[in-house]
C-alpha atoms as a PDB file:
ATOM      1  CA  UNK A   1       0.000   0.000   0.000  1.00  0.00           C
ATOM      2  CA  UNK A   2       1.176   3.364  -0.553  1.00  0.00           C
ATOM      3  CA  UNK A   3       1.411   6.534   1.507  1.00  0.00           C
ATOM      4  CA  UNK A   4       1.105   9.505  -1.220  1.00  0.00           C
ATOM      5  CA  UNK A   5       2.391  12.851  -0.457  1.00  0.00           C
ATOM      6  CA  UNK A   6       3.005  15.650  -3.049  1.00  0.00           C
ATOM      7  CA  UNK A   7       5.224  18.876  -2.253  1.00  0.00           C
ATOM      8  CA  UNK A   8       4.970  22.241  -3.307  1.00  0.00           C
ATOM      9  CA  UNK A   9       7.897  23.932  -3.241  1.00  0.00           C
ATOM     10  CA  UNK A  10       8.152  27.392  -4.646  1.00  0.00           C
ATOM     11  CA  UNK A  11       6.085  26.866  -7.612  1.00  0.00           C
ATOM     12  CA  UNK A  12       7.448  22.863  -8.201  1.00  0.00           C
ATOM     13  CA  UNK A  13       5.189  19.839  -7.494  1.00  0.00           C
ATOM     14  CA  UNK A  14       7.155  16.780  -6.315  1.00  0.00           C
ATOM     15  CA  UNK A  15       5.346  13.356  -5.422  1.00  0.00           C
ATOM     16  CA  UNK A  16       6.007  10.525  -3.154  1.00  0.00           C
ATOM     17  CA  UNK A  17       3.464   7.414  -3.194  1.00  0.00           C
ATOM     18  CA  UNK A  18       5.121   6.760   0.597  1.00  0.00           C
ATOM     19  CA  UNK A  19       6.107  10.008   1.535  1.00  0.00           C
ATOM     20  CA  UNK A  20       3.579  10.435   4.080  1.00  0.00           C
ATOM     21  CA  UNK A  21       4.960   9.026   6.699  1.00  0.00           C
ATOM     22  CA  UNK A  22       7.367  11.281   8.408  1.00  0.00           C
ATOM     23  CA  UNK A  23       6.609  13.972   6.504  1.00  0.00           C
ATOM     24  CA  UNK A  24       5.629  15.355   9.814  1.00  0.00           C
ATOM     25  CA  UNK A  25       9.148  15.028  11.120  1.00  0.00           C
ATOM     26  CA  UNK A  26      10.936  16.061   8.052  1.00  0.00           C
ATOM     27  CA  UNK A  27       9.637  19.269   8.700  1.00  0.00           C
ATOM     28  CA  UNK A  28      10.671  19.655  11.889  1.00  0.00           C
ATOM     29  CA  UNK A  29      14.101  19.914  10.498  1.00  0.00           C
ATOM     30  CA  UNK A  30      13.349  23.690   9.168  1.00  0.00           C
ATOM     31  CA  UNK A  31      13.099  25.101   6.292  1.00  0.00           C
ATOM     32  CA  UNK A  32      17.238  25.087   5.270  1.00  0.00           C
ATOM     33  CA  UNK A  33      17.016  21.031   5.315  1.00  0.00           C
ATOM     34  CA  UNK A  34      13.433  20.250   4.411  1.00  0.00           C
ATOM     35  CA  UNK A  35      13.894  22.819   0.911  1.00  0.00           C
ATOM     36  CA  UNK A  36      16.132  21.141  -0.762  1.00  0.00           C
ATOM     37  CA  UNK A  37      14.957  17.343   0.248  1.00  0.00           C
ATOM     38  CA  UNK A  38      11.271  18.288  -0.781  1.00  0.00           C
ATOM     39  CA  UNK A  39      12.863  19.213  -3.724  1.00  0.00           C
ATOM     40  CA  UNK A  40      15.083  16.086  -4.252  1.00  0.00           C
ATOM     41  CA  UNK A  41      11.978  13.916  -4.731  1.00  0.00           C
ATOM     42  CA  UNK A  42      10.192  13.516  -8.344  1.00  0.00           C
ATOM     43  CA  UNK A  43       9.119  16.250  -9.648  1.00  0.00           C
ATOM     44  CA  UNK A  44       6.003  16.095 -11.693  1.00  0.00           C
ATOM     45  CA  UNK A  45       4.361  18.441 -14.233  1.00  0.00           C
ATOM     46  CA  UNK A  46       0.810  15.716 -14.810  1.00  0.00           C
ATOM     47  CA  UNK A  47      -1.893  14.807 -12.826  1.00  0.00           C
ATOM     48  CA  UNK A  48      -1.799  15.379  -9.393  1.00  0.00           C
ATOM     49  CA  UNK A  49      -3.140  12.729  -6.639  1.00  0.00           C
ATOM     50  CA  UNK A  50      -6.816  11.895  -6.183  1.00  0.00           C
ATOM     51  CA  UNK A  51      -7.627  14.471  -3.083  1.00  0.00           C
ATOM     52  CA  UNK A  52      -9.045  11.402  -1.156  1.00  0.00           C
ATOM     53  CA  UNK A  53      -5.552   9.418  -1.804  1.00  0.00           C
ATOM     54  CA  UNK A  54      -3.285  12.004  -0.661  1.00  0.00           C
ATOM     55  CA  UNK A  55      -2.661  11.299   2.941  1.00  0.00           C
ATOM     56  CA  UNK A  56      -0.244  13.735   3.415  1.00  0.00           C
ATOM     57  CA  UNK A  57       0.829  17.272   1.902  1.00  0.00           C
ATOM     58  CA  UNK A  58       3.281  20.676   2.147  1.00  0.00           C
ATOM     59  CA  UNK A  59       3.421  23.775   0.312  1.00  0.00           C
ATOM     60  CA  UNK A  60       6.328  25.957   1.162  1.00  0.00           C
ATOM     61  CA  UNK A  61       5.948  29.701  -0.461  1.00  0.00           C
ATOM     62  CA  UNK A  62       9.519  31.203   0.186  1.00  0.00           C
ATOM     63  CA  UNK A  63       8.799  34.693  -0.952  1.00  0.00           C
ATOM     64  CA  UNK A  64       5.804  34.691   1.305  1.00  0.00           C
ATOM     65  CA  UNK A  65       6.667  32.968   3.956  1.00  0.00           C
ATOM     66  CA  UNK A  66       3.933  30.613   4.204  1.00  0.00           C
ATOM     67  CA  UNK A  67       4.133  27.432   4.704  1.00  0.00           C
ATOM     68  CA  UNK A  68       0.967  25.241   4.499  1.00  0.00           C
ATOM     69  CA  UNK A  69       0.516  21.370   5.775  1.00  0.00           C
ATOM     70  CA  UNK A  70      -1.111  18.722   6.002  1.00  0.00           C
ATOM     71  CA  UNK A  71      -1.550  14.698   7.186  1.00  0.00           C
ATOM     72  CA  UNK A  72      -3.148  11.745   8.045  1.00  0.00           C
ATOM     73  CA  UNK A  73      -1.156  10.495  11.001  1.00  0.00           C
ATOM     74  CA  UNK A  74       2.149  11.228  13.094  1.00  0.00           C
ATOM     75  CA  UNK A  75       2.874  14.001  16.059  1.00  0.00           C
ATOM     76  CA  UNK A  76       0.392  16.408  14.328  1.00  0.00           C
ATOM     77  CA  UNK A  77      -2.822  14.600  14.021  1.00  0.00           C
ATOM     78  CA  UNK A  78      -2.648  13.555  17.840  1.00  0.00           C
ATOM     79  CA  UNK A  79      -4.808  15.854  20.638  1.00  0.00           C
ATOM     80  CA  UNK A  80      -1.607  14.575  22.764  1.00  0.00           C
ATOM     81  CA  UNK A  81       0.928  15.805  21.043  1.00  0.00           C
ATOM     82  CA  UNK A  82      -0.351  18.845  18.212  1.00  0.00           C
ATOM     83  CA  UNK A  83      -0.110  21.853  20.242  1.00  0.00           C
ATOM     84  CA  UNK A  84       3.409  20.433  20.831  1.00  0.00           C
ATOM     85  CA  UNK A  85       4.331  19.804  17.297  1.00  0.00           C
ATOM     86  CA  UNK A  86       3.338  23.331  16.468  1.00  0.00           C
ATOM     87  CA  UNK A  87       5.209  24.291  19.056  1.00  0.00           C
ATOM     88  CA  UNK A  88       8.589  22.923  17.696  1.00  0.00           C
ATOM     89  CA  UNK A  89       7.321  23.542  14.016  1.00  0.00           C
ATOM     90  CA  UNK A  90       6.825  27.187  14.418  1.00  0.00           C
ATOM     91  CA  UNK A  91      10.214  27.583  15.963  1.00  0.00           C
ATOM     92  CA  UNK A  92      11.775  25.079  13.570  1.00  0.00           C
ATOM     93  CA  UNK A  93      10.337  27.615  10.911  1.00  0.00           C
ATOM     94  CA  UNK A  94      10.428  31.088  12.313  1.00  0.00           C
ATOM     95  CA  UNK A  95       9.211  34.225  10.715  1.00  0.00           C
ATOM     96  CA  UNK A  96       6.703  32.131   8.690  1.00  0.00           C
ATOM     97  CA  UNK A  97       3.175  31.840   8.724  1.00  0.00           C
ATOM     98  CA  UNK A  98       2.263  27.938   9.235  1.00  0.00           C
ATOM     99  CA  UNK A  99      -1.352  27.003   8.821  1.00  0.00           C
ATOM    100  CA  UNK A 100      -2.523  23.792   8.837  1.00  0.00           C
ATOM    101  CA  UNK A 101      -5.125  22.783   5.488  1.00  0.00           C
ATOM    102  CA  UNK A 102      -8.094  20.936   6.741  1.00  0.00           C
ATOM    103  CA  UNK A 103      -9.184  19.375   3.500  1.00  0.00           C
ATOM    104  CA  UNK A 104      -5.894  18.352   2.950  1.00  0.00           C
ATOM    105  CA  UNK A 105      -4.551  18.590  -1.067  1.00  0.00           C
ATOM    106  CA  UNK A 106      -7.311  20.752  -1.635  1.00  0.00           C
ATOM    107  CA  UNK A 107      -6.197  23.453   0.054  1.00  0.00           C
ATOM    108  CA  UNK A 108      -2.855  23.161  -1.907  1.00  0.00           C
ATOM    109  CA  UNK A 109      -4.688  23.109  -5.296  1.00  0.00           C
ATOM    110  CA  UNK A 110      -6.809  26.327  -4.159  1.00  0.00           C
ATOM    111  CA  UNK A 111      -3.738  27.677  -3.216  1.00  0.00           C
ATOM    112  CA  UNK A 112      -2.338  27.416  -6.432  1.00  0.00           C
ATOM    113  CA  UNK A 113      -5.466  27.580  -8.332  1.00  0.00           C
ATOM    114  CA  UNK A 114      -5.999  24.157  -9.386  1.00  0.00           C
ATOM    115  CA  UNK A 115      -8.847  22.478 -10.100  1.00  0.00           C
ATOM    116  CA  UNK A 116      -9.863  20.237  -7.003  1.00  0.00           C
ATOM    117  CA  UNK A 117     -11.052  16.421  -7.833  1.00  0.00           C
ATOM    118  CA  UNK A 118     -14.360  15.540  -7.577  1.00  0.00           C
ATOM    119  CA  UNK A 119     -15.508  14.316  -3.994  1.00  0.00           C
ATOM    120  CA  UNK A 120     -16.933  10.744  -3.878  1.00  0.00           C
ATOM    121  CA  UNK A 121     -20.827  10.602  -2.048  1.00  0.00           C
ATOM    122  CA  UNK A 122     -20.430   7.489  -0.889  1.00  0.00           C
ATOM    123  CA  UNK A 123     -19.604   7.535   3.271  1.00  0.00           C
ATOM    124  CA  UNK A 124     -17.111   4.721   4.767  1.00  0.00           C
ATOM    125  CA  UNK A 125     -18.825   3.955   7.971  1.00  0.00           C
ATOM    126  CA  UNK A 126     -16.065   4.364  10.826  1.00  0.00           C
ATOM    127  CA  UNK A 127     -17.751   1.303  13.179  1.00  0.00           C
ATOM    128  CA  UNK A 128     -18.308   2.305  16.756  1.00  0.00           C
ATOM    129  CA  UNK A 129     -15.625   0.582  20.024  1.00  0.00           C
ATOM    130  CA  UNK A 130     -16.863  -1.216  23.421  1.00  0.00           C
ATOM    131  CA  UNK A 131     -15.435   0.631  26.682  1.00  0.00           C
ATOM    132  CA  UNK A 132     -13.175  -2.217  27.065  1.00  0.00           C
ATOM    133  CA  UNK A 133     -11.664  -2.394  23.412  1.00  0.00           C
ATOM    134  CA  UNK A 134      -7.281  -2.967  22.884  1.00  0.00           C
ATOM    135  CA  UNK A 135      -7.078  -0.065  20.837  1.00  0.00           C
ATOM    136  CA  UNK A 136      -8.343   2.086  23.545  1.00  0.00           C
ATOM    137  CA  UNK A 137      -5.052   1.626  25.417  1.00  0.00           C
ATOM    138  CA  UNK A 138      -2.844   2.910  22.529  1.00  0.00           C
ATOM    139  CA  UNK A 139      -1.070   6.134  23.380  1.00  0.00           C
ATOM    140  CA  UNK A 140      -2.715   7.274  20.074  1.00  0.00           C
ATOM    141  CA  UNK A 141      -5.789   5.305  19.003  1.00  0.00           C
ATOM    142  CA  UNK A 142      -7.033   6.341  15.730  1.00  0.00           C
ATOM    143  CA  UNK A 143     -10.596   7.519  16.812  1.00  0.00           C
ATOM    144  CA  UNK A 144     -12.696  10.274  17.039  1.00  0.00           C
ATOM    145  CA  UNK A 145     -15.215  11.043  19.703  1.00  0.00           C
ATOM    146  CA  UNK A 146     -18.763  11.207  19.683  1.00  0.00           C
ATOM    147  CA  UNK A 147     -21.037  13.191  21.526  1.00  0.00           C
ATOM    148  CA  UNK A 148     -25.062  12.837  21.151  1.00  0.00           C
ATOM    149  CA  UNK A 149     -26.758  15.187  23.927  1.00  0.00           C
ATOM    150  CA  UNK A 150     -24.998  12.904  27.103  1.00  0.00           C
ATOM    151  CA  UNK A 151     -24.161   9.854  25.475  1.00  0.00           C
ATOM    152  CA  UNK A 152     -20.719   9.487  24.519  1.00  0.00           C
ATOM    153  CA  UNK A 153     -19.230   6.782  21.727  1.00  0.00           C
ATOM    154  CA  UNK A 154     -16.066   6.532  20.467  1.00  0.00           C
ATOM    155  CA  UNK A 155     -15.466   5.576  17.049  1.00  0.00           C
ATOM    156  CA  UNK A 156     -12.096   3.602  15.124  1.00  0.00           C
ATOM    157  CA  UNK A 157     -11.209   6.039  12.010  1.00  0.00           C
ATOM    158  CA  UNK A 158     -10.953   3.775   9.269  1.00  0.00           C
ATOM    159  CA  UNK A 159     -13.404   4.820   7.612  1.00  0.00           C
ATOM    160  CA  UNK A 160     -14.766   8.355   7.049  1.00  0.00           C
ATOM    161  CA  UNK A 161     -15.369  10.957   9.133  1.00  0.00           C
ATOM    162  CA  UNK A 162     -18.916  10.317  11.539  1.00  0.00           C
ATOM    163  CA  UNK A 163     -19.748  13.789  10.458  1.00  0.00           C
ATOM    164  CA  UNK A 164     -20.077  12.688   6.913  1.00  0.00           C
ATOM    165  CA  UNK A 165     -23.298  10.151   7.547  1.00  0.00           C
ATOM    166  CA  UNK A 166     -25.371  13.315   8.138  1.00  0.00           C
ATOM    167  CA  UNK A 167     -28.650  12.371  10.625  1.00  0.00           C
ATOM    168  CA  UNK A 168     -28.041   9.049   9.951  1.00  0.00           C
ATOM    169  CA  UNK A 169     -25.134   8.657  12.890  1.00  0.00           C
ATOM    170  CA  UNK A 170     -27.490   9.541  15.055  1.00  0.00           C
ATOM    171  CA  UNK A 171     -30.441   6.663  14.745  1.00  0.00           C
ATOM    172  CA  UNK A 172     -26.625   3.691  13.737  1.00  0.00           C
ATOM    173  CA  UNK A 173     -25.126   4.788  17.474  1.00  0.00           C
ATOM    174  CA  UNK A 174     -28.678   4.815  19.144  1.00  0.00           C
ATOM    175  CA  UNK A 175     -28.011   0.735  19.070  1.00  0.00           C
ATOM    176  CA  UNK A 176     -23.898   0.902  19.820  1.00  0.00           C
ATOM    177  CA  UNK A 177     -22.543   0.829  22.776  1.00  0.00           C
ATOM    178  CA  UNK A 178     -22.219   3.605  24.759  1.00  0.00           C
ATOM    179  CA  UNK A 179     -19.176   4.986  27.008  1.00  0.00           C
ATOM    180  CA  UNK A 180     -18.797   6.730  30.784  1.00  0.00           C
ATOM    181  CA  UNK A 181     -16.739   8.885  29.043  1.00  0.00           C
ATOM    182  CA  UNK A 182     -13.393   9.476  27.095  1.00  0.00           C
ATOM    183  CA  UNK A 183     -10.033  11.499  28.039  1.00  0.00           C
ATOM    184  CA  UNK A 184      -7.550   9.790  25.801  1.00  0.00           C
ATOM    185  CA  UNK A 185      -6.104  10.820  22.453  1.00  0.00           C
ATOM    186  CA  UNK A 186      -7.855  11.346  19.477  1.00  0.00           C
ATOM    187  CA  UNK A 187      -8.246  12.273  15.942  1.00  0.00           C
ATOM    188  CA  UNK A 188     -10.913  14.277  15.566  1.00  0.00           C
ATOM    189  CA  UNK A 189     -15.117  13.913  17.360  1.00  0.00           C
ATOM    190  CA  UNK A 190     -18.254  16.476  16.913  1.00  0.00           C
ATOM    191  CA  UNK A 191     -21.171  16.986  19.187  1.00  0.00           C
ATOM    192  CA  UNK A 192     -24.658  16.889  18.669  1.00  0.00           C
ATOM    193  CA  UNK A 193     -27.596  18.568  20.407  1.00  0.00           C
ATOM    194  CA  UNK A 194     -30.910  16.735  18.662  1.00  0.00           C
ATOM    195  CA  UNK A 195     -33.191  19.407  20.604  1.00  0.00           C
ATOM    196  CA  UNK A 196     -31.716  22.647  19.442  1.00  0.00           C
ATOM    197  CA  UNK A 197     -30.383  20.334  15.651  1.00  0.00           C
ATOM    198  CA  UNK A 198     -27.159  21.778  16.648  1.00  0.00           C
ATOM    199  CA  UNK A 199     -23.601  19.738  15.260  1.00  0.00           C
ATOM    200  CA  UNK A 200     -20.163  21.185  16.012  1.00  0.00           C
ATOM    201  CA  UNK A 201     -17.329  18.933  14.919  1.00  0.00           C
ATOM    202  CA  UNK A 202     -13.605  19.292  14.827  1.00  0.00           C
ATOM    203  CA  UNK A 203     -10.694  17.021  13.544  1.00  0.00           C
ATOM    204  CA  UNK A 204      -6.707  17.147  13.396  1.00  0.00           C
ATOM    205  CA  UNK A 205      -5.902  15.371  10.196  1.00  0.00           C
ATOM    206  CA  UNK A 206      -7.494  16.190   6.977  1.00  0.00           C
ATOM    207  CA  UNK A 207     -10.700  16.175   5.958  1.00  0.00           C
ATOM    208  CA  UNK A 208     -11.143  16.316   1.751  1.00  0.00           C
ATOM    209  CA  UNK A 209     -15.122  17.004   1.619  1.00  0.00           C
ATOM    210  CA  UNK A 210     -14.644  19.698   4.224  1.00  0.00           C
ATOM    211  CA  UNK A 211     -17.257  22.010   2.177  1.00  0.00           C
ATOM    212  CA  UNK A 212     -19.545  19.375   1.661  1.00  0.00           C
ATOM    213  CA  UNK A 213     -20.113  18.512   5.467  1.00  0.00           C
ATOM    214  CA  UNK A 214     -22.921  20.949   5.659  1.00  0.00           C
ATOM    215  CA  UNK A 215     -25.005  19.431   2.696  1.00  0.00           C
ATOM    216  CA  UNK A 216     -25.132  16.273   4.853  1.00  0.00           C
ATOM    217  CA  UNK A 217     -26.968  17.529   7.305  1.00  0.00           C
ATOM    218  CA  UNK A 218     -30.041  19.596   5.911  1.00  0.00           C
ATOM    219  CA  UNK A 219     -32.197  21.727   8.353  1.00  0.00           C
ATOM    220  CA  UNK A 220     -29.267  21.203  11.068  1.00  0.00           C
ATOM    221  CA  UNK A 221     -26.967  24.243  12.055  1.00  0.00           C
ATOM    222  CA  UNK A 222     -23.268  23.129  11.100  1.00  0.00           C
ATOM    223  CA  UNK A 223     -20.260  24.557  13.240  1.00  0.00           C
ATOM    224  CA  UNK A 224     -16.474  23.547  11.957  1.00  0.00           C
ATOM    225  CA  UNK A 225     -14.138  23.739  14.841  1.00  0.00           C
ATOM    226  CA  UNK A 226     -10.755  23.255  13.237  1.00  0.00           C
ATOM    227  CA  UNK A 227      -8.924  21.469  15.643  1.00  0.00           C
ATOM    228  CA  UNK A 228     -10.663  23.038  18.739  1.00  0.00           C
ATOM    229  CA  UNK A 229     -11.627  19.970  20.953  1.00  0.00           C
ATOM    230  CA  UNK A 230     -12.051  22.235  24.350  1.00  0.00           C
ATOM    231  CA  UNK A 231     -14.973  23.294  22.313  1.00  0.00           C
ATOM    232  CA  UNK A 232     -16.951  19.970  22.647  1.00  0.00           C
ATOM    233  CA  UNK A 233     -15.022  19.344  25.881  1.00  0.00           C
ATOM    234  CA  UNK A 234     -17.214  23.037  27.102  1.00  0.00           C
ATOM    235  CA  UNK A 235     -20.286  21.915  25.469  1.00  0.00           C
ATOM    236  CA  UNK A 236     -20.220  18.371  27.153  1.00  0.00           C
ATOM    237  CA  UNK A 237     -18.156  18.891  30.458  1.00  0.00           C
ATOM    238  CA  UNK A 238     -18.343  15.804  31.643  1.00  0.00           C
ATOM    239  CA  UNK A 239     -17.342  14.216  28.860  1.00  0.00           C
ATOM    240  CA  UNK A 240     -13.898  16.424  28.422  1.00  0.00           C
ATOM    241  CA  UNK A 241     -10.771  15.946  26.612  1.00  0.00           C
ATOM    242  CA  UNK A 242      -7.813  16.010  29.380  1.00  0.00           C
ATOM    243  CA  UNK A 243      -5.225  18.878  28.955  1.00  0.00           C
ATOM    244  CA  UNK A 244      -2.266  17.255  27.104  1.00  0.00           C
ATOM    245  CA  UNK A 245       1.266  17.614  29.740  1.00  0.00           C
ATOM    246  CA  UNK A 246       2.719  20.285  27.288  1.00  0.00           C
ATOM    247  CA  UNK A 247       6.330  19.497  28.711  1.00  0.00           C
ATOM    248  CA  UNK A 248       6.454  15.521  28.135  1.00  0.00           C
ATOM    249  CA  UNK A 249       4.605  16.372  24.075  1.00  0.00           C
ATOM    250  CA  UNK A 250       7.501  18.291  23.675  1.00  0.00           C
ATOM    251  CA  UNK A 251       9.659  15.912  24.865  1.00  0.00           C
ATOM    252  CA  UNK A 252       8.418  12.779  22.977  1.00  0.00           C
ATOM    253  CA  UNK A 253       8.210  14.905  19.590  1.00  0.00           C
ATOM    254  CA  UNK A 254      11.617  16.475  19.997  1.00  0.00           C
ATOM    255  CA  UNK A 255      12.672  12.158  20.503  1.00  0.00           C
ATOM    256  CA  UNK A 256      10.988  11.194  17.497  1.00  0.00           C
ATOM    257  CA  UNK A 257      12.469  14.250  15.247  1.00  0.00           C
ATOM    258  CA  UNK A 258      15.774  13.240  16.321  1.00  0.00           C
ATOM    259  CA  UNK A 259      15.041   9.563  15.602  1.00  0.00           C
ATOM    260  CA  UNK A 260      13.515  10.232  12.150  1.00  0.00           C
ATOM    261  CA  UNK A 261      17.187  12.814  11.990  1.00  0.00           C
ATOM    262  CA  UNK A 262      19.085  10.205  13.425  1.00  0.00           C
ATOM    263  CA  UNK A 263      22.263   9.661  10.403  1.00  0.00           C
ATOM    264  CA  UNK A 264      22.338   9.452   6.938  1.00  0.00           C
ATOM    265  CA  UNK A 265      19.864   7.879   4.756  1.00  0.00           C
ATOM    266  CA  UNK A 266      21.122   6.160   1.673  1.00  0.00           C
ATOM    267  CA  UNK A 267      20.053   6.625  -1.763  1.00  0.00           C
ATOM    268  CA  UNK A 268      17.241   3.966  -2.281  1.00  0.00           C
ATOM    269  CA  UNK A 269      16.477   4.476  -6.051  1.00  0.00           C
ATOM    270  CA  UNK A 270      20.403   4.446  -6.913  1.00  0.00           C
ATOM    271  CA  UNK A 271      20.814   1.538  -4.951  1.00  0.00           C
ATOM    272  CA  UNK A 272      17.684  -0.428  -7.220  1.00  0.00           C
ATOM    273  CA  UNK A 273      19.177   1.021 -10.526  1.00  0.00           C
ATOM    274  CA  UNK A 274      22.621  -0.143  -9.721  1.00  0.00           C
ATOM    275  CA  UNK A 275      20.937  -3.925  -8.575  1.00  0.00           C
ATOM    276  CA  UNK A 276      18.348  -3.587 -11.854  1.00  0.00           C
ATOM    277  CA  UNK A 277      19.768  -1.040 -14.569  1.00  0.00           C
ATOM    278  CA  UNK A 278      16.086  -1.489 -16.834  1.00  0.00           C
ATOM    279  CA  UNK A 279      13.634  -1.237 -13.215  1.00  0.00           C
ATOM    280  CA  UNK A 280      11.482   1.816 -13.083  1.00  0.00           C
ATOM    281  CA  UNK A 281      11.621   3.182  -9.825  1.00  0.00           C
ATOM    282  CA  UNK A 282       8.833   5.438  -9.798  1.00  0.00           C
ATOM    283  CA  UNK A 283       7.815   8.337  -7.038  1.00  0.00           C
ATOM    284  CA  UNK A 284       7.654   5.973  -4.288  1.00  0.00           C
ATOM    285  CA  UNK A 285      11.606   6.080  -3.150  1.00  0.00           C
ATOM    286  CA  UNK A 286      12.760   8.704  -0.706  1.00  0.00           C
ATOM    287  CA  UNK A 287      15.883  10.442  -2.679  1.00  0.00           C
ATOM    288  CA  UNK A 288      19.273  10.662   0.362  1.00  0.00           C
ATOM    289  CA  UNK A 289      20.163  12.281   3.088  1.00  0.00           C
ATOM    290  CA  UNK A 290      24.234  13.273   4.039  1.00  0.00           C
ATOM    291  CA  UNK A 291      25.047  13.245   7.329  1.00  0.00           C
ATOM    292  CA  UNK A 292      25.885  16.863   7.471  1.00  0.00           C
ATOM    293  CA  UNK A 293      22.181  17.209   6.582  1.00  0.00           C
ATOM    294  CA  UNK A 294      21.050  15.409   9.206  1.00  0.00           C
ATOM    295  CA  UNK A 295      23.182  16.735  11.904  1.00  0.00           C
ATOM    296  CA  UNK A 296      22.013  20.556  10.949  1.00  0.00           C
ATOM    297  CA  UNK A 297      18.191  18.991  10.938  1.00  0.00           C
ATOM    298  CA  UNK A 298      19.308  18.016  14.390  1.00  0.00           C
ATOM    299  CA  UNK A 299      20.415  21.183  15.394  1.00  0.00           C
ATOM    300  CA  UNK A 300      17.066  22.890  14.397  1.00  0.00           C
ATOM    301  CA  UNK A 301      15.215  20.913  16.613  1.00  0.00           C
ATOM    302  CA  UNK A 302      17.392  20.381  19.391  1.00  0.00           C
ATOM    303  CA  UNK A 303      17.332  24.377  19.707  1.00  0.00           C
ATOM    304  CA  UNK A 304      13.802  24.311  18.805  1.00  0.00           C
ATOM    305  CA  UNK A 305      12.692  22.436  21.933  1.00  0.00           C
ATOM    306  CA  UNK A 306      15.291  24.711  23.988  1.00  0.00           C
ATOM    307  CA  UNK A 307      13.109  27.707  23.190  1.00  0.00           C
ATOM    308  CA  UNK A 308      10.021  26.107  23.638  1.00  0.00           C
ATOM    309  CA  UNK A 309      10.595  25.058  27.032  1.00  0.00           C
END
């Protein structure tokens, strides 16, 4: 299976089909190291990735200092470690303007003015977790949370979205099973009121049919909340989101930067071409990393989690 990620850099599009993961900790290395190994992947002038495939994304505007992003897992997508990622990444990357792009590659077409796919109608039903289920005791299950007036469920993200089935969540959880509560990581949740047809719903990884969500629910009153779970956490109390301990994020991010930073990384399509002159390698192989590359990456975030403490 593939991991797709495309780069902007500048005005160049480069692809990876497994790019994805890390690309949360590349960045982390600041904008002198990530630049120029964005730009040492394929570049491509065709067809870009379906916006539903792309699980990951960048666009790095030098002259304007922006720098937009993306993904589908890693430090960022976590409600235990984000604010500490942004944290690092902001200082990793400072005098820009980061935003992160809630429907993902579509934000980097707008952004360049291209022509966004077309958005599929059919929902993947994300299937709702007992109290007592293993991948509640993950550090970072992939779920989101799921508030109906004071009935909590919680909800394995592998498929799409809950806030995509429209009224329809509400009469497939009436028959799940229902939890005390939930204060553990997460992906993303909303919160509905029936009486007042109220929905507010939030998420931290990307979300494609962003400004379709409010189609799916006609007659209701639709609030996005970016990333903002204390907003749910306010509107159900008792059923809050716990505070993430800002010093151990930082801690655990600044470890896996370092790890993902650790030494060189060798040349992967060089190494195939040398074994197989005739193979096509394609997008999917990361292009190399020197060790004097990695140690400045290191650097950046070693000083990065100085400041930030």
């Amino acid at each position: 299976m593939g991991s797709r990620a495309t780069y902007l850099v500048d005005g160049r599009r480069y692809q990876s089909s497994h790019g994805a993961v890390g690309l949360d900790l590349d960045l982390l290395a600041g904008p002198g190291v990530f630049v120029p190994f964005a730009a040492a992947h394929t570049e491509v002038a065709g067809p870009w990735y379906d916006d539903e495939m792309c699980e990951a994304g960048v666009l790095v505007d030098g002259e304007a200092g922006i720098l937009l992003l993306f993904a589908w897992e890693g430090v960022f997508a976590s409600t235990r470690t984000r604010a500490a990622a942004f944290a690092l990444l902001r200082l990793a990357w400072p005098g820009w303007r980061v935003r992160w792009l809630y429907d993902g590659q579509r934000g980097l077409r707008a952004y360049v003015g291209a022509e966004p796919c077309g958005y599929r109608s059919r929902v993947v039903v994300s299937p709702a977790l007992d109290p007592g289920d293993p991948e509640l005791a993950e550090p970072d299950p992939s779920v989101a949370v799921v508030t109906v007036g004071g009935h909590c469920h919680v909800l394995a993200m592998i498929g799409d979205h809950p806030v995509d089935e429209g009224p329809a969540l509400l009469e497939r959880l009436a028959g799940e099973p229902a939890h005390a509560g939930y204060t553990g990581a997460c992906e993303g949740g909303l919160h509905v009121d029936p009486r007042l047809r109220r929905v507010g719903w939030w998420h931290t990884t990307r979300q494609p049919g962003l400004a379709e969500v409010g189609e799916r629910w006609p007659g209701w009153t639709v609030e996005f909340w970016e990333d903002r779970w204390e907003e749910r956490a306010r509107r159900a109390p008792a059923l809050g989101l716990r505070e993430p301990d800002r010093a151990a994020a930082l801690g655990e991010v600044r470890d896996e930067a370092l790890g993902r930073w650790a030494g060189a990384r060798g040349d992967a399509r060089a190494a195939v071409r040398a074994a197989a002159p005739q193979a096509l390698t394609g997008r999917g192989l990361a292009p190399p990393v020197s060790a004097h590359r990695a140690a400045k990456a290191r650097e950046v975030i070693n000083r990065a989690h100085a400041s930030a403490l």
